[in-house]
Protein backbone atom coordinates (compact mmCIF):
# COMPACT_ATOMS: atom_id res chain seq x y z
CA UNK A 1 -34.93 45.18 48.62
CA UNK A 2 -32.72 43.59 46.20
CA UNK A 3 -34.44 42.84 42.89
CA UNK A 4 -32.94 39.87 40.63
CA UNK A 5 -33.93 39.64 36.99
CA UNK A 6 -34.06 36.31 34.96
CA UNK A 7 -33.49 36.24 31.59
CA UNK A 8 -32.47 33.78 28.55
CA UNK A 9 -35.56 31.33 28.69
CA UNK A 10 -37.04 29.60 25.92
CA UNK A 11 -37.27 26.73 23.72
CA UNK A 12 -34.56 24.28 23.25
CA UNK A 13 -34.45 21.59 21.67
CA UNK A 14 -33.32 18.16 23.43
CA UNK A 15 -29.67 17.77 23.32
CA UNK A 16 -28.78 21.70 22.93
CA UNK A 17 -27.90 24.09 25.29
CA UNK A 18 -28.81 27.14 26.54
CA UNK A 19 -27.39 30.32 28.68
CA UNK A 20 -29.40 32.05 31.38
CA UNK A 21 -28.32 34.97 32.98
CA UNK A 22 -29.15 36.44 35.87
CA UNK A 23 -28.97 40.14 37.05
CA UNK A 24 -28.85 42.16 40.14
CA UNK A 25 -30.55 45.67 41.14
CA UNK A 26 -27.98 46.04 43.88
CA UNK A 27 -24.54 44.88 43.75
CA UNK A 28 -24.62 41.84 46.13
CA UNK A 29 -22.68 39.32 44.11
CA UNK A 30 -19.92 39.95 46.06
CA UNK A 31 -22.22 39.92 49.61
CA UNK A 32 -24.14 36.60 49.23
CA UNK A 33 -24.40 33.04 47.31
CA UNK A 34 -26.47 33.21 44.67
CA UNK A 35 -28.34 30.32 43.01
CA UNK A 36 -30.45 29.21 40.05
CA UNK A 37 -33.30 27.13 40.86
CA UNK A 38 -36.05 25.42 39.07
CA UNK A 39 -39.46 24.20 39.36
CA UNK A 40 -40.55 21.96 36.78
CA UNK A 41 -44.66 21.16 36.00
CA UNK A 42 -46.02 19.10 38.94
CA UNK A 43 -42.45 19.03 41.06
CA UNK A 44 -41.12 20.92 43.95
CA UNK A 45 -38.82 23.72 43.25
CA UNK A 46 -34.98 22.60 42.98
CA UNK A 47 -31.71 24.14 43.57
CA UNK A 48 -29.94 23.51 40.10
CA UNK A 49 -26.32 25.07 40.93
CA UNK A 50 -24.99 27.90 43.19
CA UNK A 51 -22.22 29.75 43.67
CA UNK A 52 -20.87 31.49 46.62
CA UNK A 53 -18.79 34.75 47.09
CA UNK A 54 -15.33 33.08 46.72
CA UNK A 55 -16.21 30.75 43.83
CA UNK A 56 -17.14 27.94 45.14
CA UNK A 57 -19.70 26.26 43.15
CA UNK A 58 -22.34 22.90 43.89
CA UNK A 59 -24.62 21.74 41.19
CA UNK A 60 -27.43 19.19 41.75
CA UNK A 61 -26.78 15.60 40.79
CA UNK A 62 -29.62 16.34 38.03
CA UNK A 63 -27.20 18.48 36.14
CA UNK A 64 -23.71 17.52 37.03
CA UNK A 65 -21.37 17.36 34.34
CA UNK A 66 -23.06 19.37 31.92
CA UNK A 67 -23.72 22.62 34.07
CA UNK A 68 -21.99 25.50 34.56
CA UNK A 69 -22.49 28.53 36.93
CA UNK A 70 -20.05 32.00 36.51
CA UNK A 71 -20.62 34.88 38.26
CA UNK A 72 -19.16 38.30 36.22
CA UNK A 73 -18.80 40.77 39.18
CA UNK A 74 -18.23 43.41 36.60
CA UNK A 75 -21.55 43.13 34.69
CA UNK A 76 -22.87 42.05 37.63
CA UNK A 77 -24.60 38.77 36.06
CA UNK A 78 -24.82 35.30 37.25
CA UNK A 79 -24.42 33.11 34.29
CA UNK A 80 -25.82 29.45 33.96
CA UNK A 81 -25.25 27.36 30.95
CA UNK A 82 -26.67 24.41 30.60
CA UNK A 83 -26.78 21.92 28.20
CA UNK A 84 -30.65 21.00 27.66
CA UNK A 85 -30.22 16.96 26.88
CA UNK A 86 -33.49 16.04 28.61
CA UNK A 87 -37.31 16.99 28.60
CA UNK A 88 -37.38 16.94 32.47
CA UNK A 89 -34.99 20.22 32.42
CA UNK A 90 -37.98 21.75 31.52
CA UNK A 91 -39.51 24.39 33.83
CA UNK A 92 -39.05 27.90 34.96
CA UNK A 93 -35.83 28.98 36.14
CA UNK A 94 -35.86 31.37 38.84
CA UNK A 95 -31.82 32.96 40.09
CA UNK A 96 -31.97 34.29 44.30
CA UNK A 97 -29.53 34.81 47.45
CA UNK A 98 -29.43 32.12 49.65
CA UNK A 99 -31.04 34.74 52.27
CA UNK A 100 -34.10 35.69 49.86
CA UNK A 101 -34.62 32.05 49.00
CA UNK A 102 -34.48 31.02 52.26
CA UNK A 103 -37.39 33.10 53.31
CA UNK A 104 -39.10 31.99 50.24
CA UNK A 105 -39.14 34.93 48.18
CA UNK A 106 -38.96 34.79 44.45
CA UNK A 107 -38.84 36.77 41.53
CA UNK A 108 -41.03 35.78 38.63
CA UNK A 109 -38.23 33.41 37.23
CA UNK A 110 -37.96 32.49 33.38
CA UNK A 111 -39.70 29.60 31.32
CA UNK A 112 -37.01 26.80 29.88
CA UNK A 113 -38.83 24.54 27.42
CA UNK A 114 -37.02 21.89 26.01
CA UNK A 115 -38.65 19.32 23.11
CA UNK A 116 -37.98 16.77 21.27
């Protein structure tokens, strides 16, 4: 019963950026991929970027080229940084294993705004 924590929502302004971070109860950074998804108003929920045990890293044509996954086995945190250029980035942002999300089981996720 691993618990993942979401944090560094908010409000943005179009064109910024913001950092998200995501954090583990159990160490299993180094056991499975992890991923930050998002569900915007009104839209499915999305896989925004992932990155797996050995670094590898995919990010969603949405967000390519100005989105950036990390994972810090140390502080065990999963990083995302994103630069917030449009409105539809807006929605919450929930970070999972590829196991948990696969069985559809999420964590209350944090609330990206971004305005103009």
């Amino acid at each position: 019963q691993v618990q993942l924590v979401e944090s560094g929502g908010g409000l943005v302004q179009a064109g910024g950026s913001l950092r998200l971070s995501c954090t583990a109860s159990l160490r299993i950074f180094s056991i499975d991929v992890i991923g930050w998804y998002r569900q915007a108003p009104g839209k499915q929920r999305e896989l925004v970027a992932s990155i797996s045990v050995g670094g590898h890293t995919t990010y969603a044509e949405s967000v390519e080229g100005r989105c950036t996954i990390a994972r810090d086995t140390a502080g065990e945190t999963v990083v995302l940084h994103l630069n917030s250029r449009k409105l539809e980035d807006t929605g919450v942002y929930y970070c999972n294993t590829n196991q948990r999300a696969t069985l559809n089981d999420w964590g209350q996720g944090t609330q990206v705004t971004v305005s103009s």
